[in-house]
N, C-alpha and C. Protein backbone atom coordinates (compact mmCIF):
# COMPACT_ATOMS: atom_id res chain seq x y z
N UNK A 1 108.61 93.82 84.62
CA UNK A 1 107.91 94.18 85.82
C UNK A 1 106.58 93.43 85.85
N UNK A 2 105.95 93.04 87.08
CA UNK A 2 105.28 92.12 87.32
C UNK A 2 104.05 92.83 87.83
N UNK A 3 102.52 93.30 87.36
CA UNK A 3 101.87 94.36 88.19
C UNK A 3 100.50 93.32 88.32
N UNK A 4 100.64 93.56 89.49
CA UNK A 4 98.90 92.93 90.23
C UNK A 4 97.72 94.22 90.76
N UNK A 5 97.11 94.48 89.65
CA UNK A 5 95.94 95.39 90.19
C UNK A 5 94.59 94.78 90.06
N UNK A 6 93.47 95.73 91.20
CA UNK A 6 92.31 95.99 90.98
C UNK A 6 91.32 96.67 91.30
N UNK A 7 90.02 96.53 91.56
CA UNK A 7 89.15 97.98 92.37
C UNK A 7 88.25 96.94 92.82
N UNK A 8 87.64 97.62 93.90
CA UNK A 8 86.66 97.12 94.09
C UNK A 8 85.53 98.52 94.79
N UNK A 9 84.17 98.17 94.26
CA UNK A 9 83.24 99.23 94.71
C UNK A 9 82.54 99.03 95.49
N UNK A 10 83.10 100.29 96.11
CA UNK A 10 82.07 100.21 97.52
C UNK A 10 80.72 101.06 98.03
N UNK A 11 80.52 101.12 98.77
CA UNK A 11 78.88 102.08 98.87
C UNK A 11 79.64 103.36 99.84
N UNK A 12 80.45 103.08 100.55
CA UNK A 12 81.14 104.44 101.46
C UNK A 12 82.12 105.11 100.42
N UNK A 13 81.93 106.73 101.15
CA UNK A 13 82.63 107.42 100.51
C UNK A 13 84.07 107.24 100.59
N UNK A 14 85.18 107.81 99.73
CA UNK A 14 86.45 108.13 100.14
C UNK A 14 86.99 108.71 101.51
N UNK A 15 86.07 109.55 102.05
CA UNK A 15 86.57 110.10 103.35
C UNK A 15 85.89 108.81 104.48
N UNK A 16 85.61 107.83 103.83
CA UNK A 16 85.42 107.30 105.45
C UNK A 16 86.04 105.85 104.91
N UNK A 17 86.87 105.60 103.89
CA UNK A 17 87.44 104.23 103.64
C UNK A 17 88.90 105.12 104.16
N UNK A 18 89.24 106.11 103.82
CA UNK A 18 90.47 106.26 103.63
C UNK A 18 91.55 106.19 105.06
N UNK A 19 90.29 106.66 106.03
CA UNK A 19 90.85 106.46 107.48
C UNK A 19 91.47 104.73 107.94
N UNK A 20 90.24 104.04 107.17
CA UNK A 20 90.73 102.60 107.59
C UNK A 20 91.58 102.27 106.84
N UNK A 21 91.92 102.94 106.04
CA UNK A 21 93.28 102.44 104.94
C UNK A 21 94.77 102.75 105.88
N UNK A 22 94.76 103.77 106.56
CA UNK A 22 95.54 104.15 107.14
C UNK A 22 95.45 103.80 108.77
N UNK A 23 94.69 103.42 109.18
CA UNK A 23 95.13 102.65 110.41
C UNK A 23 96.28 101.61 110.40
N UNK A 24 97.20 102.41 110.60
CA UNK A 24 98.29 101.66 110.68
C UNK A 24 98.70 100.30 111.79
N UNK A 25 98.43 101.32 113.06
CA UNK A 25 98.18 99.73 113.92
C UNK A 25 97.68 99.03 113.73
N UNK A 26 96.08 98.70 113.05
CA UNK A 26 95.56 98.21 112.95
C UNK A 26 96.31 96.66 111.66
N UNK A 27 97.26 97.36 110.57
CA UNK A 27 97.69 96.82 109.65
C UNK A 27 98.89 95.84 110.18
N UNK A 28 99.35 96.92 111.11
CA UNK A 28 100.84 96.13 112.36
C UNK A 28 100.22 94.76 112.63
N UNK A 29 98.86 95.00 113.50
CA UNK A 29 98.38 93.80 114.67
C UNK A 29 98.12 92.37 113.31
N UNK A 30 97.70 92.88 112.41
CA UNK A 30 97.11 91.96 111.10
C UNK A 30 98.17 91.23 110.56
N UNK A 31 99.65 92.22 110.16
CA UNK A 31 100.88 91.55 110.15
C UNK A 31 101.46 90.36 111.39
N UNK A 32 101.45 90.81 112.33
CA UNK A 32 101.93 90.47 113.25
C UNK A 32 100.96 88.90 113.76
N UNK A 33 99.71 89.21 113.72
CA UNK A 33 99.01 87.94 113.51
C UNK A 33 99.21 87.07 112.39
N UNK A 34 99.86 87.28 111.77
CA UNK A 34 100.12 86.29 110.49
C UNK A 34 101.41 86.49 110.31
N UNK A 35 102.33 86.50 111.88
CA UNK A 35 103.79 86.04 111.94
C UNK A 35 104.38 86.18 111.78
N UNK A 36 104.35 87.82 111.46
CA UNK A 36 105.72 88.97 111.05
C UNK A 36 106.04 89.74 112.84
N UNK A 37 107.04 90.19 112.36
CA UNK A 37 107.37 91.14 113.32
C UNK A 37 107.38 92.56 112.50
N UNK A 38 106.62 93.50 113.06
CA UNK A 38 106.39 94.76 112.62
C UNK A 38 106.61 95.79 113.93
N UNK A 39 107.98 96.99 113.42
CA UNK A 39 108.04 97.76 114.69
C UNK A 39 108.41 99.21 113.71
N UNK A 40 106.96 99.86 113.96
CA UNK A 40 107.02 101.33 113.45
C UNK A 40 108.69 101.99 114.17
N UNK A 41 109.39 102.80 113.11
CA UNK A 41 109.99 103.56 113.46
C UNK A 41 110.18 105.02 113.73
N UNK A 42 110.52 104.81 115.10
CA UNK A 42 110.08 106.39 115.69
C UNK A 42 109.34 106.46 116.81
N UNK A 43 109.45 107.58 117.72
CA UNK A 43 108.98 106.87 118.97
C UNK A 43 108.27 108.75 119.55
N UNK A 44 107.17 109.02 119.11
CA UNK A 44 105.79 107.90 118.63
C UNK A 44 106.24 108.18 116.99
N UNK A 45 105.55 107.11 116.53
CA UNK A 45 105.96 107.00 114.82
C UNK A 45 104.92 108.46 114.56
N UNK A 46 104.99 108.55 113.04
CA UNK A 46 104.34 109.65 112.88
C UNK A 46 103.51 109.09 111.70
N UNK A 47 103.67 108.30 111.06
CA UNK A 47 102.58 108.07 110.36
C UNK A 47 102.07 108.82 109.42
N UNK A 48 103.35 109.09 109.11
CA UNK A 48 102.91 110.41 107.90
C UNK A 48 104.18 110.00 106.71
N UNK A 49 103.70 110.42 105.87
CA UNK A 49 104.84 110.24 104.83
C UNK A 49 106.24 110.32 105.30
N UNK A 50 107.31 108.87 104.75
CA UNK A 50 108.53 109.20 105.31
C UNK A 50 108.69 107.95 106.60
N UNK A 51 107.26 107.61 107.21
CA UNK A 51 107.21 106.68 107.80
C UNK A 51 108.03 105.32 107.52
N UNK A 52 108.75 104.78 108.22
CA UNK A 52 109.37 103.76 107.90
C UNK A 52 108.98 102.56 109.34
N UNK A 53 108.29 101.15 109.03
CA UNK A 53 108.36 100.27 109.65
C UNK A 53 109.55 98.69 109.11
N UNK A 54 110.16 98.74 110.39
CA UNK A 54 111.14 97.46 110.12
C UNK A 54 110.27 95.72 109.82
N UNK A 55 110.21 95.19 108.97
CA UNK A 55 109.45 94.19 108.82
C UNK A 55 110.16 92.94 108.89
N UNK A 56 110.32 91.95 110.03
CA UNK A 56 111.33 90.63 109.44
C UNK A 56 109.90 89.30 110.34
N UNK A 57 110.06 88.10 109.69
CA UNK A 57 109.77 86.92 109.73
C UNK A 57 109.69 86.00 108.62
N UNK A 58 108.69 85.42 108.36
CA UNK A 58 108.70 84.29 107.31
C UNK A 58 107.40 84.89 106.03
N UNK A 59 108.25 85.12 105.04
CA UNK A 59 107.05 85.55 104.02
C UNK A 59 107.10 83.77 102.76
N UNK A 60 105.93 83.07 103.49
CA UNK A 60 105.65 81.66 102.68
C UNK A 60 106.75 81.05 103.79
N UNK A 61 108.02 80.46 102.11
CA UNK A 61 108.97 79.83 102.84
C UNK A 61 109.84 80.89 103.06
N UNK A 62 110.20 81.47 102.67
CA UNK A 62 111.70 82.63 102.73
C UNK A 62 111.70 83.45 103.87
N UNK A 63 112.92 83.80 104.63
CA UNK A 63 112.64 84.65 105.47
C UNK A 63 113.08 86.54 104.88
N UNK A 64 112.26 86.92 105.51
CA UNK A 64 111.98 88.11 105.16
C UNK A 64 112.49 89.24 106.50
N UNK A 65 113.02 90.31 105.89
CA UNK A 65 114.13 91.54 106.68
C UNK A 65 114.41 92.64 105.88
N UNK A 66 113.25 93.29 106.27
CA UNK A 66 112.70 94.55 105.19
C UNK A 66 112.59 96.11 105.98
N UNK A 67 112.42 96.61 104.79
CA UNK A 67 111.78 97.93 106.02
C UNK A 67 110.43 98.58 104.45
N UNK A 68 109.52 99.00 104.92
CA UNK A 68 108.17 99.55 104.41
C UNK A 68 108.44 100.83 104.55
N UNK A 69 108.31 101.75 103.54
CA UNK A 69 107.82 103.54 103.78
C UNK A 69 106.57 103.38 103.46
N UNK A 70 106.18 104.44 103.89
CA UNK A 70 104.90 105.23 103.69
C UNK A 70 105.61 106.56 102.51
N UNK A 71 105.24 106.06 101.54
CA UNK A 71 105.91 107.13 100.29
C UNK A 71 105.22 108.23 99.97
N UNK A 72 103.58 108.07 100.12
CA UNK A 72 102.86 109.25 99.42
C UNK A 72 101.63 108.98 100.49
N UNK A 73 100.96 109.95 101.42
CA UNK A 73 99.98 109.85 101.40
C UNK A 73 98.89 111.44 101.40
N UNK A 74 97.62 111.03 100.42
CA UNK A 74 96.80 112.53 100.14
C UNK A 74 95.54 112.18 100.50
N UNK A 75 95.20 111.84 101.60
CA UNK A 75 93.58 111.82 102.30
C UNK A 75 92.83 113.05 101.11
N UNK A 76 91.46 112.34 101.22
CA UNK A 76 91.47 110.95 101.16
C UNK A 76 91.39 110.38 99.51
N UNK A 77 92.60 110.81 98.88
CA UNK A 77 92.47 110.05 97.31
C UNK A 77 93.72 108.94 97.44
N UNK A 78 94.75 108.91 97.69
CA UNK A 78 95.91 108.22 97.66
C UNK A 78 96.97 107.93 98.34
N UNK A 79 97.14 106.90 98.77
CA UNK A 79 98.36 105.88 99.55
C UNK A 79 99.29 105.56 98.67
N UNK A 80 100.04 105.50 99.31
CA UNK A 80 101.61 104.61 98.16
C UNK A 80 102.95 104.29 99.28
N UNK A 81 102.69 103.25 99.34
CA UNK A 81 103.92 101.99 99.91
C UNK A 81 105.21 101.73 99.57
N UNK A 82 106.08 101.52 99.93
CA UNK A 82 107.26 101.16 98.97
C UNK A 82 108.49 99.86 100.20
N UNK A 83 108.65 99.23 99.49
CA UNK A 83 109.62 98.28 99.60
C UNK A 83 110.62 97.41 99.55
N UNK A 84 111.45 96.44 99.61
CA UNK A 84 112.06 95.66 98.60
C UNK A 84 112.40 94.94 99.32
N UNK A 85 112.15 93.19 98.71
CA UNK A 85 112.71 92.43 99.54
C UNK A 85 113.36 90.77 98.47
N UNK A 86 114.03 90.26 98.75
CA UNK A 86 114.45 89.07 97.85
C UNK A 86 114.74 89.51 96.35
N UNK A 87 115.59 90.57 96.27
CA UNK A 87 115.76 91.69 94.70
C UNK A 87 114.73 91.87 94.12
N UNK A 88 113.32 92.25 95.13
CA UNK A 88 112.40 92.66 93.90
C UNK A 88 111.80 93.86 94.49
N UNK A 89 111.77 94.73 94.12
CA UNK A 89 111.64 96.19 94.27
C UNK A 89 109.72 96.63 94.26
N UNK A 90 109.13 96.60 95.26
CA UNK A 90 107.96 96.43 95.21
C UNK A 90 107.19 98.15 95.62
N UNK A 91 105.70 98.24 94.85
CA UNK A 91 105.46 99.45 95.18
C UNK A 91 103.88 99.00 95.55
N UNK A 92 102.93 100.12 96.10
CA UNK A 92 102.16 99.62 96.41
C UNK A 92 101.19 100.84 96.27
N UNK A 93 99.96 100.79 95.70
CA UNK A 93 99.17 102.75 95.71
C UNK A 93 98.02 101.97 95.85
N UNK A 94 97.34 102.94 96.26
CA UNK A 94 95.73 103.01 96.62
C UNK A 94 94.88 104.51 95.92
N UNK A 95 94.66 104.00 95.22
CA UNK A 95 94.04 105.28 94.57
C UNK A 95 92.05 105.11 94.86
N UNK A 96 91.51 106.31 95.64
CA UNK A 96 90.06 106.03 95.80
C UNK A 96 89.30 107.15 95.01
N UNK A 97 88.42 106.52 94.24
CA UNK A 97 87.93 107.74 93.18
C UNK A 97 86.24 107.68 93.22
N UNK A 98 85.37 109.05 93.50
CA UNK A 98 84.42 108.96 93.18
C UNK A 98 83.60 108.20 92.69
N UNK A 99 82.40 107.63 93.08
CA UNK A 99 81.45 106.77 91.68
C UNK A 99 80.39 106.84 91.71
N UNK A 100 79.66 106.86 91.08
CA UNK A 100 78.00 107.12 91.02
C UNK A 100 77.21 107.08 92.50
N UNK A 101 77.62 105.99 93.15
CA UNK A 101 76.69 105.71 94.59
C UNK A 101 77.97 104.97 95.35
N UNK A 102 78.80 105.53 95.49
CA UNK A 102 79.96 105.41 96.62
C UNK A 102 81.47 105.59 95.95
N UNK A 103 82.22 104.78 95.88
CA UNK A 103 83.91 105.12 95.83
C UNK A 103 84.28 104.02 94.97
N UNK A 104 85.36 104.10 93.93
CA UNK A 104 86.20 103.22 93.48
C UNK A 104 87.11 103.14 94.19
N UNK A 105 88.02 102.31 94.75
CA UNK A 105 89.33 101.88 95.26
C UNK A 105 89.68 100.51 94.78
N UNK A 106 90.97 101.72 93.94
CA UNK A 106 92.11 101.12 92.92
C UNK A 106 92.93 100.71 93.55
N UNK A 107 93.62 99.48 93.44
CA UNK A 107 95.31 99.09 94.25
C UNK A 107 96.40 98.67 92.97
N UNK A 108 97.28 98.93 92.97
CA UNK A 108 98.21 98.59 91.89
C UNK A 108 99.34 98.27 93.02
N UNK A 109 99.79 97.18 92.57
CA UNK A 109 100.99 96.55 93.13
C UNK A 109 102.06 95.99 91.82
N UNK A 110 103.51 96.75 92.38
CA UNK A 110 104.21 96.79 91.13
C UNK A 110 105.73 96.01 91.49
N UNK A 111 105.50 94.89 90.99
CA UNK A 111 106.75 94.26 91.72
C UNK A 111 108.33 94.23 90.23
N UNK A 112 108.77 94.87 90.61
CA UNK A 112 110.15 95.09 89.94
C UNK A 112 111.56 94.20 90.34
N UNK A 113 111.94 93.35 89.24
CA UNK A 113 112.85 92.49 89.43
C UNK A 113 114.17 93.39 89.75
N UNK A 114 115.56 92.57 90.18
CA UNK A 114 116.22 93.44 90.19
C UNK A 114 117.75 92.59 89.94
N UNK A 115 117.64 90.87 89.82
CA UNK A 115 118.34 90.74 89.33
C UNK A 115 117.58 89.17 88.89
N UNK A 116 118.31 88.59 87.83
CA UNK A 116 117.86 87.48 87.32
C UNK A 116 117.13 86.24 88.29
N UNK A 117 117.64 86.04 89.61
CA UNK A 117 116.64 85.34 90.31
C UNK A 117 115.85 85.77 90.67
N UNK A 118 115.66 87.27 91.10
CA UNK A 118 114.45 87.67 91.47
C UNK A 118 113.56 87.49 90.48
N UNK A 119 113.95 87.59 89.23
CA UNK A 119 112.71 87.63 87.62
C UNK A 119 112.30 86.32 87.66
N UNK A 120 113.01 85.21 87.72
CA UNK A 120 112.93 84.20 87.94
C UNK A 120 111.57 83.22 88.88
N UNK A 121 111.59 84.21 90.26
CA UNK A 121 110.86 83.94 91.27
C UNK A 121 109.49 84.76 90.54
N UNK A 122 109.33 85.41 89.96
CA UNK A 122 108.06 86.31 89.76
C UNK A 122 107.37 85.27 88.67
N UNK A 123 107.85 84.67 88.03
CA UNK A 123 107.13 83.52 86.83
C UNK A 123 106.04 83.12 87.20
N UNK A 124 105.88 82.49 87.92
CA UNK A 124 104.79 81.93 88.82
C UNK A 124 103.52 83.31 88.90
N UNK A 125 103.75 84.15 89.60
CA UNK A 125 103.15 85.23 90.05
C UNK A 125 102.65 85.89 88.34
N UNK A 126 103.58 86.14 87.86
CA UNK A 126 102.86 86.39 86.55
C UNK A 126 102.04 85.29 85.77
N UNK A 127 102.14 83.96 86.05
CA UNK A 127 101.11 83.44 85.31
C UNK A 127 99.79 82.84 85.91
N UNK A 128 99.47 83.40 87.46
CA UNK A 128 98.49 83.50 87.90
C UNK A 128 98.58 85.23 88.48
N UNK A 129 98.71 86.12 87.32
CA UNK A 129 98.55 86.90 87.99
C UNK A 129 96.90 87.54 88.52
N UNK A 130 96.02 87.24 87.54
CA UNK A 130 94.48 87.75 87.51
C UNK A 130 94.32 86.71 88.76
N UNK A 131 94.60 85.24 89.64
CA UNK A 131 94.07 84.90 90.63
C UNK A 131 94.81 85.58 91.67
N UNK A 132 95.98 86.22 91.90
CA UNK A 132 96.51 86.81 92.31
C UNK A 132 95.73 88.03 93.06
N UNK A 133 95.74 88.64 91.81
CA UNK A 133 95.05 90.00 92.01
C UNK A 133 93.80 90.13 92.56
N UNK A 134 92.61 88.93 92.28
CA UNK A 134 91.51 88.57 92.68
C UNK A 134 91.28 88.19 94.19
N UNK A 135 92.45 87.76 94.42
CA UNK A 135 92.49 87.40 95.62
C UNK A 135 92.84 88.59 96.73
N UNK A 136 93.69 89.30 96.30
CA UNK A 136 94.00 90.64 96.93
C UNK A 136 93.52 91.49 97.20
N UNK A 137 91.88 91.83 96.18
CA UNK A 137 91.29 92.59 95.98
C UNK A 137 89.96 91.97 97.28
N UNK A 138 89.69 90.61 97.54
CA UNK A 138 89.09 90.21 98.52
C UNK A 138 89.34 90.20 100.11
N UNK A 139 90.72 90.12 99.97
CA UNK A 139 91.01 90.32 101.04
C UNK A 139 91.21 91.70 101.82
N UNK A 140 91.82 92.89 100.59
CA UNK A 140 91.47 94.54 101.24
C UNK A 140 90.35 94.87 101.58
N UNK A 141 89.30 94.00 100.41
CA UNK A 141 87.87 94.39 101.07
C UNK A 141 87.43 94.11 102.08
N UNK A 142 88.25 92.92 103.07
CA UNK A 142 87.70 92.46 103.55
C UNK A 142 88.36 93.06 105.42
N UNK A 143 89.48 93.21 104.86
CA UNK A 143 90.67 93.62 105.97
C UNK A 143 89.95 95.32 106.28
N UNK A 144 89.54 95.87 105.30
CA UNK A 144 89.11 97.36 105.35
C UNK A 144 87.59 97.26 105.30
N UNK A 145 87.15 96.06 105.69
CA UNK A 145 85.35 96.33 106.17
C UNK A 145 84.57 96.97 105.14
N UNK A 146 84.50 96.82 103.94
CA UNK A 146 84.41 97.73 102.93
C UNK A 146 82.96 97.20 102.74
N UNK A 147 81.45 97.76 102.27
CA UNK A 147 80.51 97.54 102.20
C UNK A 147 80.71 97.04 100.88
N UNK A 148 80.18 96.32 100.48
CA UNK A 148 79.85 96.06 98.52
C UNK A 148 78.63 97.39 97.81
N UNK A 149 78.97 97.66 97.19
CA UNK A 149 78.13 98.87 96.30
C UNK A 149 77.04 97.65 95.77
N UNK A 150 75.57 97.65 96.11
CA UNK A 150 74.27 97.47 95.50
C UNK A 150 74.48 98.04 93.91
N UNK A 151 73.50 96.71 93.39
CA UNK A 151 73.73 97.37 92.01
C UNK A 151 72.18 97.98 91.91
């Protein structure tokens, strides 16, 4: 198994990151600008655990034809994602924890092979996994408006 985590600290509390974690449209329009097709299921979706969006376009080179749950969610400590696409069985949590002068928010992303090419395809990903993760961790901060915690 292949895991990309990290935190990053912020100066806002948990109850006011956790809403933007869960703006879901907001995550749709972000997909969808970067050339997916994303169509919540359910009409109106509910956005609550159990949630399922259909996901297909181009992920890199490969095309991609998925569907996303919403597996766990506990305002405002924890999110959890779940997916699978190209045999690799992917999970996704957000854990936001107290900290001295604002919030930790943890992400663990857990990508699980599922048959020899999929393990195959993850090589790469595991041996940049710390730029990986670095990079991921910039971009939630950045996608979720997240203040930087002053030292």
């Amino acid at each position: 198994m292949t895991k990309l985590s990290g935190t990053i600290e912020a100066a806002e509390t948990a109850s006011e990151i956790h809403p933007r974690l869960t703006d879901f449209p907001h995550w749709e329009n972000l997909a969808k600008s970067a050339g997916l097709q994303v169509t919540p299921v359910g009409d109106p979706p509910s956005y609550s655990p159990g949630q399922v969006w259909n996901v297909s376009g181009k992920a890199g080179p490969l095309p991609l034809d998925t569907q996303v749950t919403l597996s766990n969610d506990n305002p405002p400590d924890y999110l959890a994602l779940e997916t699978s696409a190209h045999g690799i069985a992917v999970t996704l949590d957000f854990r936001l924890s107290p900290a001295a002068s604002g919030t930790t928010l943890a992400f663990n992303i857990r990508l699980k092979p599922k048959n020899l090419a999929a393990k195959a395809m993850l090589v790469p990903v595991d041996m940049r996994r710390k730029d990986f993760s670095a990079k991921i961790s910039r971009l939630i901060a950045k996608h979720l408006k997240i203040k930087a915690k002053s030292s």
